[in-house]
Protein backbone atom coordinates (compact mmCIF):
# COMPACT_ATOMS: atom_id res chain seq x y z
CA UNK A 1 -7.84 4.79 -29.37
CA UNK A 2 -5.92 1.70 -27.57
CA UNK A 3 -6.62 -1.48 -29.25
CA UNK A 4 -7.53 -4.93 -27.42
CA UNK A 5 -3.90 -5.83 -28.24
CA UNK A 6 -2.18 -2.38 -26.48
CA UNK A 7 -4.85 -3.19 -23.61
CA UNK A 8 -3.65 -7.22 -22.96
CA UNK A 9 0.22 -6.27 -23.31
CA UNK A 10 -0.04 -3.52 -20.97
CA UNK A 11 -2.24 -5.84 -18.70
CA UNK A 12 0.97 -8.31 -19.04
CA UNK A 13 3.53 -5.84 -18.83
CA UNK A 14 1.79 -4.04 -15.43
CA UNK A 15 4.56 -5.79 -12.98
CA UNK A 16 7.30 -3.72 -15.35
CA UNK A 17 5.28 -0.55 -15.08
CA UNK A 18 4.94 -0.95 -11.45
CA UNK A 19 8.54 -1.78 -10.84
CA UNK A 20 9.21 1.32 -12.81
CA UNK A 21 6.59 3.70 -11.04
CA UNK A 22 8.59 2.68 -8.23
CA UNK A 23 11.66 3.84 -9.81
CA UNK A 24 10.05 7.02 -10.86
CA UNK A 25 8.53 7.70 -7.39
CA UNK A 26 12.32 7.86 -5.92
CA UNK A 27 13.35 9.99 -8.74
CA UNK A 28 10.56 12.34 -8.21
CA UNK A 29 11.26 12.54 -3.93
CA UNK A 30 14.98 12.94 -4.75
CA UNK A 31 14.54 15.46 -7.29
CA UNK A 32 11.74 17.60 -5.29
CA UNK A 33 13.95 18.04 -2.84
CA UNK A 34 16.90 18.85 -4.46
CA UNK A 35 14.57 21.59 -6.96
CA UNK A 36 13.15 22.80 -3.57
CA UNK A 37 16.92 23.31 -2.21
CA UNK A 38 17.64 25.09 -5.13
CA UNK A 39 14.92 27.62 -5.09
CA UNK A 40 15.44 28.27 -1.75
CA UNK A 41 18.15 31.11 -2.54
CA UNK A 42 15.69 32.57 -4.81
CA UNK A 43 12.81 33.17 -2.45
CA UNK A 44 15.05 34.24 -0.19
CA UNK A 45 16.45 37.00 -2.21
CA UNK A 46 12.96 37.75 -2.95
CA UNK A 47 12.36 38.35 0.87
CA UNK A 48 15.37 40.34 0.67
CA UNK A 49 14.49 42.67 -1.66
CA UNK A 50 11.12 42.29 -3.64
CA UNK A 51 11.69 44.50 -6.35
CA UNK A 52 15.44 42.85 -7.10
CA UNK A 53 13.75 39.25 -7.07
CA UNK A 54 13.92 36.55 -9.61
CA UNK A 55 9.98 37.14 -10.52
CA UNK A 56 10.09 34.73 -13.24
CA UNK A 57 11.33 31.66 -11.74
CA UNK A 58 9.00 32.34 -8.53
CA UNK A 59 5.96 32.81 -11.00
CA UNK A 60 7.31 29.09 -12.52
CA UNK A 61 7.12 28.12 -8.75
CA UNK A 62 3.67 28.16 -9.42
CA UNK A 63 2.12 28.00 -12.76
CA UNK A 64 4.05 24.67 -13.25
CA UNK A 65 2.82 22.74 -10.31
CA UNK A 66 -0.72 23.94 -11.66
CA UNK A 67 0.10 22.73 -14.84
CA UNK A 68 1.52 19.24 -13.84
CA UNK A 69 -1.28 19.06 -11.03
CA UNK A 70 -3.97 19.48 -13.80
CA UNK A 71 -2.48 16.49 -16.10
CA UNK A 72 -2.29 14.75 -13.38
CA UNK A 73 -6.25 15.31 -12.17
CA UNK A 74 -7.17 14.97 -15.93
CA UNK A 75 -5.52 11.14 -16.43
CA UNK A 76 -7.30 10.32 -13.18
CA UNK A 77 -10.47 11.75 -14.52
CA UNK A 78 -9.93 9.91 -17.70
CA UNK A 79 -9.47 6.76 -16.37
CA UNK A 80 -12.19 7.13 -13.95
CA UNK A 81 -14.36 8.13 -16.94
CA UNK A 82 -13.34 4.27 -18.62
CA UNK A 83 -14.07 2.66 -15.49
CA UNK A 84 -18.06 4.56 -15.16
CA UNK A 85 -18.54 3.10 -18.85
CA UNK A 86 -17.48 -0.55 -18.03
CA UNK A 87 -19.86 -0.08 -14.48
CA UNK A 88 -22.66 0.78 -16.85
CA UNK A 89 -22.36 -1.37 -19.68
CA UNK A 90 -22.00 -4.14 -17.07
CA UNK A 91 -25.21 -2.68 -15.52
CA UNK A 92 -27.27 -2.17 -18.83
CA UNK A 93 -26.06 -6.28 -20.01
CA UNK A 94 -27.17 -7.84 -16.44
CA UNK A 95 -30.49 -5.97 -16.77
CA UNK A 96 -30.45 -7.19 -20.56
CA UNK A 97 -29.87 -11.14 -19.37
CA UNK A 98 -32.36 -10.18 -16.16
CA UNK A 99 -35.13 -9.44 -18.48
CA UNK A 100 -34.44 -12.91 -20.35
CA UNK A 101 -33.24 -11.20 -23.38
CA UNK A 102 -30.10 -12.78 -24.90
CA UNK A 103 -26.77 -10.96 -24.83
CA UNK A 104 -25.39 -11.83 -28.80
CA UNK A 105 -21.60 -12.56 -29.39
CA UNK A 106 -21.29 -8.82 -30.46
CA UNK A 107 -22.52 -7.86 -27.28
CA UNK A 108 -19.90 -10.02 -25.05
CA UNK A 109 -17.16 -8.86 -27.11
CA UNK A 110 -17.87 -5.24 -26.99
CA UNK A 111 -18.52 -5.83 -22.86
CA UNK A 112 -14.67 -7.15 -23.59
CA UNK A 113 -13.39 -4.28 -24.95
CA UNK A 114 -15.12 -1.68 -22.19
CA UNK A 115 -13.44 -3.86 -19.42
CA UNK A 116 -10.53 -4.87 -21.11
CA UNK A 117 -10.12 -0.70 -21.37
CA UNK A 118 -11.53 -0.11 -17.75
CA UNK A 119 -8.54 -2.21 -16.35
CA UNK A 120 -6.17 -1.08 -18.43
CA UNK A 121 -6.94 1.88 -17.38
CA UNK A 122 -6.91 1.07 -13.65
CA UNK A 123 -3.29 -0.41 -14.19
CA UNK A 124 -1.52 2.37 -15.51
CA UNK A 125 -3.38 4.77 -13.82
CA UNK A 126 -0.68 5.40 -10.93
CA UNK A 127 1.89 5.70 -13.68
CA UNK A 128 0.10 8.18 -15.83
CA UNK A 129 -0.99 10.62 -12.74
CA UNK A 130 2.88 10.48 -12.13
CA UNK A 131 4.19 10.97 -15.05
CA UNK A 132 3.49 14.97 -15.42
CA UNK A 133 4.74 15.58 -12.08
CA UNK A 134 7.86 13.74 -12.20
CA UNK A 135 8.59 15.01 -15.89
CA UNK A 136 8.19 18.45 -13.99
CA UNK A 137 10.69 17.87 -11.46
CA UNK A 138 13.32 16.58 -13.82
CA UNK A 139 13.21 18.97 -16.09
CA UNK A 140 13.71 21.56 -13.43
CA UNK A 141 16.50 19.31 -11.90
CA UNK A 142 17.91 20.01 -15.14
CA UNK A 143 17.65 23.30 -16.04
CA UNK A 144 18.19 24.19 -12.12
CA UNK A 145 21.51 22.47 -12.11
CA UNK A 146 22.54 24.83 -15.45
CA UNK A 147 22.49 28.10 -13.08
C-alpha cells in the first residue's frame, strides 16, 4: 500500500517519469524492430521446413506478448479500479453534504487519500502499462543478440 508521501512525490516527480516514458517508448520502437528482424530467419526456416523449425522460440513469439499484454491490461485495470473508488467516494460525500449532514475532518482526509491515490494512479499509469512490454523487448534484444 502507497502512502500519502509515495503518492505527493510521485505527483512531483510525474514530469521525470514522463520524460522517461518517453525515453522508454523509443527504446521499446527501436528494440521491436530490431527483435522482429531477428526472428525473421526463424519463421522463415519454419516455412522452410516445419518439422526442422525453432518451435521454442516461435512458441515464445507468442506466450510472451500474452504475458506482457496481460500486465499491461492488469495495471490499467488497477488503476482504473483507484480511479472508480475516488468517483464514488466523491459521489457518496456530495450526497453526504447534499443531505445537510456534515463531512468530519476524518472524512476529508480519507476523501484525500482516495484522490491523492486516484491521481497517482492516473500519472503513472502510461508508465506502468509500458513497463512489461518494454522489459519484454529488451530482454529479448538481449538474449537475441547472444545467438
Amino acid at each position: 500500500m502507497t502512502t500519502v508521501f509515495d503518492g505527493m512525490l510521485a505527483l512531483w516527480s510525474w514530469p521525470l517519469q514522463m520524460a522517461k516514458l518517453g525515453s522508454d517508448m523509443a527504446e521499446t520502437a527501436v528494440g521491436a524492430q530490431r527483435v522482429v528482424g531477428a526472428r525473421m530467419p526463424v519463421i522463415e526456416a519454419a516455412m522452410r521446413n516445419p518439422f526442422t523449425a525453432d518451435h521454442a522460440e516461435l512458441g515464445l513469439m507468442v506466450s510472451e506478448k500474452v504475458a506482457a499484454f496481460g500486465k499491461s491490461g492488469r495495471s490499467v485495470s488497477a488503476a482504473g479500479g483507484k480511479m472508480g473508488r475516488a468517483a464514488k467516494a466523491n459521489a457518496a460525500a456530495a450526497g453526504k453534504m447534499a443531505s445537510g449532514r456534515i463531512l468530519w475532518p476524518t472524512d476529508w482526509l480519507q476523501l484525500m487519500e482516495t484522490n491523492l491515490a486516484a491521481a497517482t494512479a492516473f500519472a503513472e499509469l502510461p508508465a506502468a502499462a509500458l513497463h512489461p512490454i518494454h522489459s519484454g523487448v529488451k530482454a529479448n534484444e538481449r538474449r537475441l543478440k547472444r545467438t
